[in-house]
Protein backbone atom coordinates (compact mmCIF):
# COMPACT_ATOMS: atom_id res chain seq x y z
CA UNK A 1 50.85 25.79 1.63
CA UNK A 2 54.23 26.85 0.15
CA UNK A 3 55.00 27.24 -3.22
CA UNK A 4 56.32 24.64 -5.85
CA UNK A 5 58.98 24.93 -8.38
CA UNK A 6 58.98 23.30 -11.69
CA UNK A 7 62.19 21.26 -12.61
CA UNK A 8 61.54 20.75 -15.75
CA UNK A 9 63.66 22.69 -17.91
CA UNK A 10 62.36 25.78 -20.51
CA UNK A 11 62.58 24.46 -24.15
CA UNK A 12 64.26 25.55 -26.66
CA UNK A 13 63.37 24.50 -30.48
CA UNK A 14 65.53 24.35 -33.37
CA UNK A 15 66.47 23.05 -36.62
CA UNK A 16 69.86 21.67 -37.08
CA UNK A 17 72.10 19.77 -39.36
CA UNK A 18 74.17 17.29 -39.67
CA UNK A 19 76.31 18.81 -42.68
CA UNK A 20 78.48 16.85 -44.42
CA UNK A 21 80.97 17.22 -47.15
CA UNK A 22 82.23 14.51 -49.90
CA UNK A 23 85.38 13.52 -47.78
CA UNK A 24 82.52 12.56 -45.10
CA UNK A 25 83.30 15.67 -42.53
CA UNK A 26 80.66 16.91 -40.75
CA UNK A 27 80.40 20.94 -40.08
CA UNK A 28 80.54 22.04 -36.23
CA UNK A 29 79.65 26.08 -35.63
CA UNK A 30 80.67 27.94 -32.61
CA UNK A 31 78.88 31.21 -31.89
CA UNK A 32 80.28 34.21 -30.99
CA UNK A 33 81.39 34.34 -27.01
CA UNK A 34 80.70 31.17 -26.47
CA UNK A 35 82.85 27.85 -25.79
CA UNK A 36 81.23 24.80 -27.13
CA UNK A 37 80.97 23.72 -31.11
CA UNK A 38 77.70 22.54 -32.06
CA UNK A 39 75.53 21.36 -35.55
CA UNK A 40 74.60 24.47 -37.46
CA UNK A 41 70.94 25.32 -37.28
CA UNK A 42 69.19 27.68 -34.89
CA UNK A 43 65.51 28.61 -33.31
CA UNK A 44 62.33 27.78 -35.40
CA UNK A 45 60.31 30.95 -35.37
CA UNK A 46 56.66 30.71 -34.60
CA UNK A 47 54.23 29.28 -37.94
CA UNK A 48 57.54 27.59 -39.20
CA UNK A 49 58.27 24.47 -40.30
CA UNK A 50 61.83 23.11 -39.31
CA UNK A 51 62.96 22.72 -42.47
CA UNK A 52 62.55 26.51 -43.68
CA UNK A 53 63.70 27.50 -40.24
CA UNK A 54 67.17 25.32 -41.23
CA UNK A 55 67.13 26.79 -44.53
CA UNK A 56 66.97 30.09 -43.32
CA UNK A 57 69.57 29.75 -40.70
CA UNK A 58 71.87 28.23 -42.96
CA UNK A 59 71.90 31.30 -45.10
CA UNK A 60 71.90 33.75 -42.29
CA UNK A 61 74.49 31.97 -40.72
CA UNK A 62 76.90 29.90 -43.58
CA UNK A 63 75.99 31.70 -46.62
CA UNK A 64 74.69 28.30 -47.74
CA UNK A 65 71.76 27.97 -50.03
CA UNK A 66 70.62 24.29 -49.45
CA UNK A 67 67.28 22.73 -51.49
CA UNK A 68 65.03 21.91 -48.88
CA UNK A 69 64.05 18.62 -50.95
CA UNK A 70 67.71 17.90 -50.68
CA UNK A 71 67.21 17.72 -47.07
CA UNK A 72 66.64 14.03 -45.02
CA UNK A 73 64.91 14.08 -41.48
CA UNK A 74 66.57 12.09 -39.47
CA UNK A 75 64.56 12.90 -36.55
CA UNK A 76 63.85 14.52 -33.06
CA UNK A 77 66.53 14.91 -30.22
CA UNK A 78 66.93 16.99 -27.02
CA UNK A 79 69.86 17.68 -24.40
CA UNK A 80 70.78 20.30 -22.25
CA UNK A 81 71.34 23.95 -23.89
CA UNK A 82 74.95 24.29 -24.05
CA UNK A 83 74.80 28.49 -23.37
CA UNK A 84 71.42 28.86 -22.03
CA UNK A 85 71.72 27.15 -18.35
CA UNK A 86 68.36 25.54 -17.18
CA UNK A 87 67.70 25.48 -20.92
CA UNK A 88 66.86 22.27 -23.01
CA UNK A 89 67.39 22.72 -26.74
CA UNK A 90 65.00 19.93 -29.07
CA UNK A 91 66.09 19.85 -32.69
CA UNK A 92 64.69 18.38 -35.30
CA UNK A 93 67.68 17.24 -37.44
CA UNK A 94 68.39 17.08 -40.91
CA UNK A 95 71.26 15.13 -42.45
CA UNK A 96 72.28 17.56 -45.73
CA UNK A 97 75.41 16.61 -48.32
CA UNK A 98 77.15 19.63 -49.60
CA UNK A 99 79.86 20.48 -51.53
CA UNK A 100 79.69 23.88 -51.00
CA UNK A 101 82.11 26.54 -49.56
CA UNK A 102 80.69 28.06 -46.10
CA UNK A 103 81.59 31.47 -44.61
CA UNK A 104 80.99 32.09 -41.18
CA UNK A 105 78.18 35.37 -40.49
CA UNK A 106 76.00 36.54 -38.39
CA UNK A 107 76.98 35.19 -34.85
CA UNK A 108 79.43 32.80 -36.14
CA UNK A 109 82.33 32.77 -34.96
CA UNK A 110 84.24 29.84 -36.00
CA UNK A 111 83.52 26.49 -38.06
CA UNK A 112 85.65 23.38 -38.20
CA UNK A 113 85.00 20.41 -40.11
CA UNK A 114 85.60 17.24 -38.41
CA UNK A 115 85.54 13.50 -38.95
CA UNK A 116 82.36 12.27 -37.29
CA UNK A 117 84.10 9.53 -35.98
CA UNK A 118 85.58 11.61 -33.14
CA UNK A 119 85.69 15.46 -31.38
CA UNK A 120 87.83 16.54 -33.51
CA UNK A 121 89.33 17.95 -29.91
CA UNK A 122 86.64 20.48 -29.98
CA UNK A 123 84.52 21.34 -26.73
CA UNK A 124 81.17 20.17 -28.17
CA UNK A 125 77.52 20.97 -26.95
CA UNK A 126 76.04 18.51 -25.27
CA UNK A 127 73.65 17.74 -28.21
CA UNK A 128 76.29 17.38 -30.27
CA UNK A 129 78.41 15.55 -27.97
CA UNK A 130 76.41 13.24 -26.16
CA UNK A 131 73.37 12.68 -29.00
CA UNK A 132 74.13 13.62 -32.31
CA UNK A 133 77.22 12.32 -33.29
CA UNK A 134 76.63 9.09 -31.35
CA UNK A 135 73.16 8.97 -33.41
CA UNK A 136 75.59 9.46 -36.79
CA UNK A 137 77.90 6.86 -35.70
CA UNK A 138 75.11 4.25 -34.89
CA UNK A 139 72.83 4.73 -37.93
CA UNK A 140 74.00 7.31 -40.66
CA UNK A 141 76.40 6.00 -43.27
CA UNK A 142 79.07 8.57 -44.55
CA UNK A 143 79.43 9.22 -48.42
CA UNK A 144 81.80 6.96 -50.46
């Protein structure tokens, strides 16, 4: 009998944001080494709930301190990894306001702002791209 090979992909889980300042921007993060701009965010590390995982990251990552109460689920998405071929990443996504200045650690490399309207010109992830900030445009209302 020969063998069989799963297609479905290996999962990834994180936390992620949709970040957004008072002019109504929305915060994209590109890692070190890599190509594509994504939400920031990251894993969620076994016996965590997304929300601390966020938290943490956004610390780690942003030297942002966010109140996790502050925080608004806006749900559960998935899409191909956009560095880890064969991957699928699924996020559960918070939308957080901020005024706040971030500063790119850790394995960030580079952040842009960008009107959620559009790219920006940016390569995006596909999450990002293709789920995210169609889901924004479709049901999340910017700040006044």
């Amino acid at each position: 009998m020969p063998c069989e090979f799963s297609t479905t992909p290996m999962t990834i889980r994180i936390a992620a944001a949709v970040l957004m300042d008072p002019k109504g921007r929305t915060l994209l993060v590109r890692k070190r080494g890599t190509q594509a701009f994504m939400q920031p965010g990251g894993k969620i590390e076994a016996h965590e709930q997304p929300i601390n995982a966020l938290v943490r990251e956004l610390e780690e990552e942003l030297a942002l301190k966010i109140d996790p109460s502050c925080a608004i689920y806006l749900g559960h998405f998935s899409a191909p990894a956009a560095n880890e071929p064969g991957f699928e990443v699924l996020a559960e996504l918070f939308l957080i306001q901020t005024e706040q200045t971030v500063t790119p650690a850790a394995e960030i490399e580079e952040v842009q702002w960008i009107d959620p309207a559009n790219d920006g010109g940016l390569m995006l992830a596909p999450l990002t791209r293709d789920v995210i900030l169609p889901f924004y445009r479709n049901s999340v209302k910017a700040p006044a």
